[in-house]
Protein backbone atom coordinates (compact mmCIF):
# COMPACT_ATOMS: atom_id res chain seq x y z
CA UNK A 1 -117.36 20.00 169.80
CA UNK A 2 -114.99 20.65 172.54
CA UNK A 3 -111.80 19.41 170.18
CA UNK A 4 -110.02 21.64 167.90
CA UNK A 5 -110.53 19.62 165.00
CA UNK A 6 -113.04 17.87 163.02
CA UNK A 7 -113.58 15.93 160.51
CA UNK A 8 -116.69 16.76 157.76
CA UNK A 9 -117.75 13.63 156.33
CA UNK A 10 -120.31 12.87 152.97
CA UNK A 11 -119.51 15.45 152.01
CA UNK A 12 -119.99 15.61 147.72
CA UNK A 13 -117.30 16.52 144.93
CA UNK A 14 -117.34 20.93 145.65
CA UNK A 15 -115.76 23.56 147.26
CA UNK A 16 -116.97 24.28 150.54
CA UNK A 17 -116.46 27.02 153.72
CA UNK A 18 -116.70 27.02 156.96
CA UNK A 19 -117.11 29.33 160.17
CA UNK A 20 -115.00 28.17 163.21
CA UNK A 21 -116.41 30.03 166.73
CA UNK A 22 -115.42 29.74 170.43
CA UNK A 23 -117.44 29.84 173.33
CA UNK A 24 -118.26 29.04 176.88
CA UNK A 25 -120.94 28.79 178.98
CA UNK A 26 -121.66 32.26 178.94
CA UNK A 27 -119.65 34.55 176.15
CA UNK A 28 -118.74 33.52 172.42
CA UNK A 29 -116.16 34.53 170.90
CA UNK A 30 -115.15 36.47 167.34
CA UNK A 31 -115.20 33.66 164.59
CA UNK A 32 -113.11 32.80 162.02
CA UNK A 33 -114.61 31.98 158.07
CA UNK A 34 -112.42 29.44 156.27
CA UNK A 35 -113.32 29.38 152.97
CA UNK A 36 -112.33 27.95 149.47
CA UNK A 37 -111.68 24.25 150.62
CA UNK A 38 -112.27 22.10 147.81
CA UNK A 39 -113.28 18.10 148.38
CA UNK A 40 -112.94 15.49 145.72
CA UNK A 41 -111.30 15.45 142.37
CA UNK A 42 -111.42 18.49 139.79
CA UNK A 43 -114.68 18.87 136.77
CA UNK A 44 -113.37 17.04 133.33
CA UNK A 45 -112.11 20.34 131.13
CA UNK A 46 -113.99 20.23 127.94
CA UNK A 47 -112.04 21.04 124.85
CA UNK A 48 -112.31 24.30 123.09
CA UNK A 49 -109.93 24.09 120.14
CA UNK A 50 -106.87 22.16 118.38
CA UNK A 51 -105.62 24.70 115.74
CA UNK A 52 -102.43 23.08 113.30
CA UNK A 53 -100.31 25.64 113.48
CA UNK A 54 -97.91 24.20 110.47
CA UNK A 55 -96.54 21.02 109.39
CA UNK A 56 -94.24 20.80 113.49
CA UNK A 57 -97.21 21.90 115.60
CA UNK A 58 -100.54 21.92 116.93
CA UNK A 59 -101.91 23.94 119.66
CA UNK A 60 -104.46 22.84 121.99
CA UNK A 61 -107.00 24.60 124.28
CA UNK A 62 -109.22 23.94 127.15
CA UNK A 63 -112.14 25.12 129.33
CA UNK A 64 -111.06 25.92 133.34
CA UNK A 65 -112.48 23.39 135.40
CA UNK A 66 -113.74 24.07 138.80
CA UNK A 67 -111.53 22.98 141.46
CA UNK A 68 -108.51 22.28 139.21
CA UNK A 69 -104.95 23.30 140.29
CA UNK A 70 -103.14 21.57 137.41
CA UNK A 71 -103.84 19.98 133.91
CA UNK A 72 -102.80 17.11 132.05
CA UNK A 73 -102.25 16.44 128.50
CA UNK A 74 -101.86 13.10 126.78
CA UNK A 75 -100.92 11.90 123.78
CA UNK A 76 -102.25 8.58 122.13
CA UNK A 77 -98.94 7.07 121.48
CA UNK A 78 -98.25 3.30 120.83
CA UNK A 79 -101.86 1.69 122.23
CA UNK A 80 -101.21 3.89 125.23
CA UNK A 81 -101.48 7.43 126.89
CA UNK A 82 -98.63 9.08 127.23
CA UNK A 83 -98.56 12.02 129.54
CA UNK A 84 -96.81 14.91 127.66
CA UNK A 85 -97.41 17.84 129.51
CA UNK A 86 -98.28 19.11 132.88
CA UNK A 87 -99.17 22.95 133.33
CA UNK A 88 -101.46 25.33 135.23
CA UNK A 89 -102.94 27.26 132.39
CA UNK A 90 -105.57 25.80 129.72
CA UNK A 91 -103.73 25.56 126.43
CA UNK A 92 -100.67 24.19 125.04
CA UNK A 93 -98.07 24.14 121.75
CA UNK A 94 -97.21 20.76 121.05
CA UNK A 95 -93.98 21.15 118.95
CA UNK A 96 -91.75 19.39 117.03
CA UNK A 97 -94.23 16.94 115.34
CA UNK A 98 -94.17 15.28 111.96
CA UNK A 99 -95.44 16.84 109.03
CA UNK A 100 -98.87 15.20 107.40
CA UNK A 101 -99.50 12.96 110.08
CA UNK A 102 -102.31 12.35 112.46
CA UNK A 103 -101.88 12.82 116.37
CA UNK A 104 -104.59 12.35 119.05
CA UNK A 105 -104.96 14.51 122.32
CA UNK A 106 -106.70 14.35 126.15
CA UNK A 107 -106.31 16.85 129.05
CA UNK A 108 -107.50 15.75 132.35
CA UNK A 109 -108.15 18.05 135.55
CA UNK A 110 -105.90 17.37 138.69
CA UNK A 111 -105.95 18.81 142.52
CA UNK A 112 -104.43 17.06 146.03
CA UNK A 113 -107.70 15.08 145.60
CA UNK A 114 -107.33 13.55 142.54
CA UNK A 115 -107.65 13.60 138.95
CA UNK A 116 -110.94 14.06 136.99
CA UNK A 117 -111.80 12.01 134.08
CA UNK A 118 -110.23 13.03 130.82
CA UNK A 119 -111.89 15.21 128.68
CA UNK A 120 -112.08 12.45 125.83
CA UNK A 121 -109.23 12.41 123.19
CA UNK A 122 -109.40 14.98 120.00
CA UNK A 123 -107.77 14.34 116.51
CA UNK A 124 -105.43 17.09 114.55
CA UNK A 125 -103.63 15.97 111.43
CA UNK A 126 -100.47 18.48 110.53
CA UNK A 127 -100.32 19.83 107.36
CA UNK A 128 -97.98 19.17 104.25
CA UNK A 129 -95.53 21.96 102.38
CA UNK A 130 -96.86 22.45 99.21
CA UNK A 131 -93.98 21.14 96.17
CA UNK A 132 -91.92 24.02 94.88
CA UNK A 133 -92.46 22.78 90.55
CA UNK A 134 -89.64 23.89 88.58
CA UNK A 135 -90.32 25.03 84.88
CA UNK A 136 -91.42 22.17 83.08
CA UNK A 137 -89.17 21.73 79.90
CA UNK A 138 -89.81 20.30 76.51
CA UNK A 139 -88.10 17.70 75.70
CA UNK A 140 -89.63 16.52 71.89
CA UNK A 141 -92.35 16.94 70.11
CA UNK A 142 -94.87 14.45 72.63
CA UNK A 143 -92.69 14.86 75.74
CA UNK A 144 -92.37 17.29 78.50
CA UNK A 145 -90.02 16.92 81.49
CA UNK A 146 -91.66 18.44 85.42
CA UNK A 147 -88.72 18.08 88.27
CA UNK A 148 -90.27 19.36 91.57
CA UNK A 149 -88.69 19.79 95.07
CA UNK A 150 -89.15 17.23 97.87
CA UNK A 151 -91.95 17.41 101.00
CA UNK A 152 -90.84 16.20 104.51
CA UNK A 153 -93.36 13.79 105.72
CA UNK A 154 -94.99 13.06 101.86
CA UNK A 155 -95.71 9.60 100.93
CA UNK A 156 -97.00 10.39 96.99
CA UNK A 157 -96.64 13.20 94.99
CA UNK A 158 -99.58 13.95 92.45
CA UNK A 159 -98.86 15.16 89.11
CA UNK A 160 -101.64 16.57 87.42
CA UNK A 161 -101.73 17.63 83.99
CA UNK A 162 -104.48 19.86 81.93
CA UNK A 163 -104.43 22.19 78.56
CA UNK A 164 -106.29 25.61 77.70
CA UNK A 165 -109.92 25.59 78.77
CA UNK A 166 -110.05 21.90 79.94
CA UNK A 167 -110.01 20.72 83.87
CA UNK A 168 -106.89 18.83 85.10
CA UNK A 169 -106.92 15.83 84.98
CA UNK A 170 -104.22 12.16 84.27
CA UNK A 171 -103.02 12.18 87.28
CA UNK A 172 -100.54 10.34 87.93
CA UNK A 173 -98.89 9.00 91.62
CA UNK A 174 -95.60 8.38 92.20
CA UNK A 175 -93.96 7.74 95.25
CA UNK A 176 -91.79 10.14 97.73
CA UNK A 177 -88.46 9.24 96.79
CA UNK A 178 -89.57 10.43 92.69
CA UNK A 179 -88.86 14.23 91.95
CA UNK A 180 -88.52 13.70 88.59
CA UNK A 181 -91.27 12.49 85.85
CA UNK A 182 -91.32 12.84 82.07
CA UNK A 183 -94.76 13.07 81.11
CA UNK A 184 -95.12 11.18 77.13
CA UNK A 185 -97.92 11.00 74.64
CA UNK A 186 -98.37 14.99 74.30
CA UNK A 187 -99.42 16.11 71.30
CA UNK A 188 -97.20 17.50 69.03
CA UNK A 189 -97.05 22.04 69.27
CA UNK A 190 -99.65 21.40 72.14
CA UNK A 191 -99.08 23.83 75.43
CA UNK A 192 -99.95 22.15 78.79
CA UNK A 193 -100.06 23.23 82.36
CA UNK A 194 -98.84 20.77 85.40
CA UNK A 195 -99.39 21.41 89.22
CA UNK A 196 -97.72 18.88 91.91
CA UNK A 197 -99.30 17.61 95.30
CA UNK A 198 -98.04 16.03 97.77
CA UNK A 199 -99.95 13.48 100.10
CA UNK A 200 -99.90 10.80 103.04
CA UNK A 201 -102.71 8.41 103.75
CA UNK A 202 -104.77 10.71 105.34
CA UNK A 203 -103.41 14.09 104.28
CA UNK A 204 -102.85 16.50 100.90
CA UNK A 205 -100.58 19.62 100.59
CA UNK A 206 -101.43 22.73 98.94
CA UNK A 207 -100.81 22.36 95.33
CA UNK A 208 -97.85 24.08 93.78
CA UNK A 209 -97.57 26.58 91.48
CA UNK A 210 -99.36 25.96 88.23
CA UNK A 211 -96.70 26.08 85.50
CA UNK A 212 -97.32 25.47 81.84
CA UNK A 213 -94.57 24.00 78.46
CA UNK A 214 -94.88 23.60 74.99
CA UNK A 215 -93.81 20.43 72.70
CA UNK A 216 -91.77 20.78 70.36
CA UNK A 217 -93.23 21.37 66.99
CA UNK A 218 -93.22 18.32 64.44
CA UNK A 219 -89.68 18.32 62.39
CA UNK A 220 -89.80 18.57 58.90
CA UNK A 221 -87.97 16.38 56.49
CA UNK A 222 -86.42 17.81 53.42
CA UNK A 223 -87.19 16.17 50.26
CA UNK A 224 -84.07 14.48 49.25
C-alpha cells in the first residue's frame, strides 16, 4: 500500500504482530516489528479456588486469561449480578460478609475489546463460631441447667446430650434468640455430658466444648 495506514480485517479472537517496511522502486528500507496487538475480547478465566477464610470472608482465585488487561468479579445478589470488584490481578478477599450464609461468585476477562464470557458462578458458604457452653449446673435431682453464649448469623442452636460410654444423642433445637435451656427427666445421681451447635439452613458450627453435670442425689426423708 502506498498509505500509512491499514486496516487488517477477519482477523480471529488473538494477539497478533506485524512488520511495517518502506520502499521504492529501487531501495527498501529498515522495518519496523509491531508486536503484541491483541484483537477481540479476552479467554473466560477459569476458577482455581474459593477458600472461607472465617465467618466475614471468602477469598477467590482465578486462572490468567490470554489477552486480559482487567478482571471482573460478580456477586449473585437479588436475581442479579452485581459487579463487586474490578482489579488487574487474579484473586480477591471479599470482606465483610455474613456469618453461615451462602454467597455465589463470577469473574469475567476484560480488554479495550471487550469482555469475555464469565467464568460461570461458584458457591462458598461462611462458616459459624462455634457456642462458648458455660458449666452446666444441677439444679435437682432430674434437672440440669446449660446457658451457652450467642453465634452471629445462627438460626438454631443444637443441644445434644449423652452419658458415660453411650453416643449423644436427644437433641434438641431451639431457636437463636434461646441461650438458656433446662434439660428435665435426668435420672436421679446420673452424670451427663452436653455439647452446643449452632446452625442456619444450610450451615453447622463447630461444636463447643463438651462439658459434663451431675443431678442431685435423691433426698432422704427422715422417719417421723
Amino acid at each position: 500500500t502506498n498509505q500509512t495506514s491499514y486496516t487488517a480485517g477477519n482477523l480471529s479472537p488473538g494477539t497478533y504482530s506485524f512488520y511495517i517496511e518502506a520502499f521504492n522502486s529501487s531501495t527498501f528500507a529498515n522495518g519496523k516489528p509491531i508486536t503484541g496487538i491483541s484483537v477481540g475480547p479476552p479467554a473466560p478465566p477459569t476458577w482455581l479456588a474459593t477458600n472461607v477464610v472465617s465467618g466475614t470472608e471468602i477469598d477467590l482465585s482465578w486462572t490468567s486469561s490470554d489477552r486480559a488487561t482487567l478482571y471482573e468479579v460478580y456477586e449473585w445478589q437479588n436475581n442479579s449480578a452485581a459487579l463487586i470488584k474490578t482489579l488487574s490481578t487474579t484473586s480477591y478477599q471479599v470482606k465483610n460478609l455474613a456469618p453461615g450464609s451462602t454467597y455465589y461468585f463470577a469473574v469475567a476477562a476484560a480488554n479495550l475489546n471487550g469482555q469475555s464470557p464469565s467464568s460461570g458462578y461458584m458457591q462458598a458458604t461462611t462458616t459459624l463460631s462455634a457456642p462458648g457452653l458455660s458449666q452446666p449446673s444441677a439444679a435437682s435431682s432430674s434437672e440440669i441447667d446449660l446457658a451457652w453464649s450467642s453465634v452471629t448469623g445462627a438460626a438454631n442452636y443444637q443441644i445434644y446430650c449423652s452419658q458415660p460410654g453411650t453416643n449423644w444423642s436427644n437433641t434438641i433445637v431451639v431457636s437463636s434468640s434461646v441461650h438458656q435451656y433446662p434439660i428435665k427427666n435426668l435420672s436421679t445421681g446420673a452424670t451427663y455430658s452436653f455439647r452446643i451447635v449452632a446452625t442456619t439452613s444450610n450451615s453447622a458450627s463447630p461444636s463447643s466444648a463438651s462439658l459434663s453435670a451431675t443431678t442431685l442425689p435423691a433426698t432422704t426423708k427422715l422417719a417421723q
